[in-house]
C-alpha atoms as a PDB file:
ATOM      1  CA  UNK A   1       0.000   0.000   0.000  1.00  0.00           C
ATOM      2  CA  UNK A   2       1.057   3.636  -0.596  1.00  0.00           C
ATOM      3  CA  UNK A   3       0.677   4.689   3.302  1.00  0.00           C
ATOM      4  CA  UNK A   4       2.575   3.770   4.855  1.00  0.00           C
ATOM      5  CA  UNK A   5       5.024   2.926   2.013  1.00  0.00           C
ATOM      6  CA  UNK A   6       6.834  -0.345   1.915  1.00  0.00           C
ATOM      7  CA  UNK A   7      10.146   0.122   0.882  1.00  0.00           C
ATOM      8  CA  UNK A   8      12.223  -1.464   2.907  1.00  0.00           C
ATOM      9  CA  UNK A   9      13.700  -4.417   1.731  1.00  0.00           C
ATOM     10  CA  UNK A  10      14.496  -7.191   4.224  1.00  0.00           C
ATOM     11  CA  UNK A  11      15.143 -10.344   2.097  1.00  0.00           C
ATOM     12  CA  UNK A  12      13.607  -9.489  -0.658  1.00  0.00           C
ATOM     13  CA  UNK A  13      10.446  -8.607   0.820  1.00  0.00           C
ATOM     14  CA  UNK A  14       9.276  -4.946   1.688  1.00  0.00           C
ATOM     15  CA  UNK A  15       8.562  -3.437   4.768  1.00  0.00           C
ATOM     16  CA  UNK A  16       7.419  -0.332   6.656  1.00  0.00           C
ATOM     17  CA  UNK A  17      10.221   1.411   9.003  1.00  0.00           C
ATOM     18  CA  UNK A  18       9.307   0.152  12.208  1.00  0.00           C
ATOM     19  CA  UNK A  19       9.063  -3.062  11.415  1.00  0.00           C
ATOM     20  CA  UNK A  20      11.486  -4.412  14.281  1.00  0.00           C
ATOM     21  CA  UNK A  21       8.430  -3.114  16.757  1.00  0.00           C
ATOM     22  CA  UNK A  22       4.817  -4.494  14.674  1.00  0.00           C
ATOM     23  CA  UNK A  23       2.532  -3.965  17.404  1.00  0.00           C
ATOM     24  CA  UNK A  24       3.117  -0.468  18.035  1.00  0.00           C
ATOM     25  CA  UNK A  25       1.406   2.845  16.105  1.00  0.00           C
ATOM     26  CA  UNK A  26       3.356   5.717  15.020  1.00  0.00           C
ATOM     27  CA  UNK A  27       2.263   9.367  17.280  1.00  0.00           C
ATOM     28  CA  UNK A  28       0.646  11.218  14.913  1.00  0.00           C
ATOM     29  CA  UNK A  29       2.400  14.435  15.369  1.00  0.00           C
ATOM     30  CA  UNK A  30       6.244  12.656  16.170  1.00  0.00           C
ATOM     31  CA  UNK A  31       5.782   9.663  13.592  1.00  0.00           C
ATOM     32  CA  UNK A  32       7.683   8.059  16.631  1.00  0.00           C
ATOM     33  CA  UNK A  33       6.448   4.512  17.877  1.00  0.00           C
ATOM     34  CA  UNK A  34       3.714   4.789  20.182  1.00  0.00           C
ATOM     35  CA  UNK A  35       1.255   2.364  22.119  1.00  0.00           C
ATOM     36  CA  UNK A  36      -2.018   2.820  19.553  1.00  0.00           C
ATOM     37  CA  UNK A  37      -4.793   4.397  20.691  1.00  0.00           C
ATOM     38  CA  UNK A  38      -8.187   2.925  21.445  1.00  0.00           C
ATOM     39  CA  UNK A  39      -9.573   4.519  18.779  1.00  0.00           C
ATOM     40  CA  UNK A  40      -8.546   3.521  15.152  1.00  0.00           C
ATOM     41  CA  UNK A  41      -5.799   6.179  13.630  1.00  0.00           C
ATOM     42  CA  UNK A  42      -5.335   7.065   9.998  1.00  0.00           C
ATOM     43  CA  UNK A  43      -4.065   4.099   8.248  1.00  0.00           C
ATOM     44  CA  UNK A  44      -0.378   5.331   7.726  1.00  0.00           C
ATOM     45  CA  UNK A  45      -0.246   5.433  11.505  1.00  0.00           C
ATOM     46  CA  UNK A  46      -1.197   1.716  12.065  1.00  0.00           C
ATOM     47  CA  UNK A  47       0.433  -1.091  14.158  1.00  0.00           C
ATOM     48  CA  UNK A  48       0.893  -3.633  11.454  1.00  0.00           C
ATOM     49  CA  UNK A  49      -1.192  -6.047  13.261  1.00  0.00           C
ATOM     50  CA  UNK A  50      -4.090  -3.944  12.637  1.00  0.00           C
ATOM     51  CA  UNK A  51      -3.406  -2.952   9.000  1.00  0.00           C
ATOM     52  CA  UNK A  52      -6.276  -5.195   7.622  1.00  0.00           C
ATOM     53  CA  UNK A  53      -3.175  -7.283   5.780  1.00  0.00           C
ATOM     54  CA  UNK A  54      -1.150  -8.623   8.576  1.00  0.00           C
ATOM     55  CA  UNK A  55      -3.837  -9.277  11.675  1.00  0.00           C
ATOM     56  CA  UNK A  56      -7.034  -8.727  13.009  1.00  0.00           C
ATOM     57  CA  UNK A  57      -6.782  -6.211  15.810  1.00  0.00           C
ATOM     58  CA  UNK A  58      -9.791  -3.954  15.741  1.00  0.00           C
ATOM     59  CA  UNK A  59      -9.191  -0.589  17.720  1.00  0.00           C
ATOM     60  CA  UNK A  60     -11.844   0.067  20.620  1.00  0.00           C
ATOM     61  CA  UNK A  61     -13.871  -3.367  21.143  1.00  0.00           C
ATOM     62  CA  UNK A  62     -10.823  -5.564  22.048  1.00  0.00           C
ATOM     63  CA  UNK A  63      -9.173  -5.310  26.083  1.00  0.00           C
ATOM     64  CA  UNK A  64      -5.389  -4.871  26.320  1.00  0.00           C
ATOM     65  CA  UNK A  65      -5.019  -8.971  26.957  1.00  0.00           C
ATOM     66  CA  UNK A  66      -6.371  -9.608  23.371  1.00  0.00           C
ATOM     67  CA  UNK A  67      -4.144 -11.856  21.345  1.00  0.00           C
ATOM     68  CA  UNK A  68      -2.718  -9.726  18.279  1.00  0.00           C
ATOM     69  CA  UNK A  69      -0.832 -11.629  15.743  1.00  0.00           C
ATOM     70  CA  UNK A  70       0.661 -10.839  12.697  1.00  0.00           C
ATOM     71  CA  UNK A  71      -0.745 -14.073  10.369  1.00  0.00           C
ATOM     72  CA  UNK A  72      -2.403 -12.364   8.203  1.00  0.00           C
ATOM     73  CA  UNK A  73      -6.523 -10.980   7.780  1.00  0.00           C
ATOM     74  CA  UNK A  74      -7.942  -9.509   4.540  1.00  0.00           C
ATOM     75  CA  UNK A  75      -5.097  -8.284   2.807  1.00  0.00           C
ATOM     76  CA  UNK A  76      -5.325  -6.621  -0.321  1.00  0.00           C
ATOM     77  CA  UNK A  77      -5.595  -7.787  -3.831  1.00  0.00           C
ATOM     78  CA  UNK A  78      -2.452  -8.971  -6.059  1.00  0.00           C
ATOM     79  CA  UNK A  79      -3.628  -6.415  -8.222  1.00  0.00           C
ATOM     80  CA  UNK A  80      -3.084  -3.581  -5.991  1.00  0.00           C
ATOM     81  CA  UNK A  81       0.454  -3.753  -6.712  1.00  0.00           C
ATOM     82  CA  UNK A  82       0.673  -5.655  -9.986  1.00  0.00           C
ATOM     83  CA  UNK A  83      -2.043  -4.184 -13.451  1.00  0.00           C
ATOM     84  CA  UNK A  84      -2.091  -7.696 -14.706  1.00  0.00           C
ATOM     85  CA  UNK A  85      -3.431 -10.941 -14.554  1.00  0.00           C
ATOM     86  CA  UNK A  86       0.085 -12.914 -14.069  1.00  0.00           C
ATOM     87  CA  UNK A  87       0.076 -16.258 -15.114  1.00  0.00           C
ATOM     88  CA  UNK A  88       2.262 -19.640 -15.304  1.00  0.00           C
ATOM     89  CA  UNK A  89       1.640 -20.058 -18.885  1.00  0.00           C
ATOM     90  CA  UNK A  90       4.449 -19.544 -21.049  1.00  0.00           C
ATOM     91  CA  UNK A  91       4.778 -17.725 -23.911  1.00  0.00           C
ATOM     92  CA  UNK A  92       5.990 -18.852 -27.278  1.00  0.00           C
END
């Protein structure tokens, strides 16, 4: 996605600075890691857990003991990134 931008690489795969801490939100006015709010922030501020592509956590309904992960939720499409239908058929 565009916010926050992925473009770190770690092993070939991209990633958002802040990375190394996934459950935390960014401060809105620092951009510094900060616990997240009970009330859902703009999406370029979001824990990654809670980015709709790497967990679940929903801001406001959940206590603090509720088990956040990072194994994925409704992520977006392929095609958010990529403007074509790839395929394993090869071309001649």
């Amino acid at each position: 996605p565009t916010a926050p931008a992925h473009d770190l690489d770690r092993g070939g795969w991209l990633h958002v600075d802040g990375d190394d801490d996934p459950y935390l939100c960014r401060d809105p006015e620092t951009r510094q890691l900060a616990t997240c709010p009970w009330e859902r922030p703009p999406d370029a501020l979001l824990s990654c857990d809670a980015s709709g592509c790497h967990g679940d956590y929903d801001f406001g309904d959940n206590d603090p003991d509720y088990d956040r992960h990072l194994h994925g939720a409704a992520g977006p499409s392929c095609y958010a990134c990529h403007d074509q239908v790839w395929s394993d058929k090869k071309v001649r």
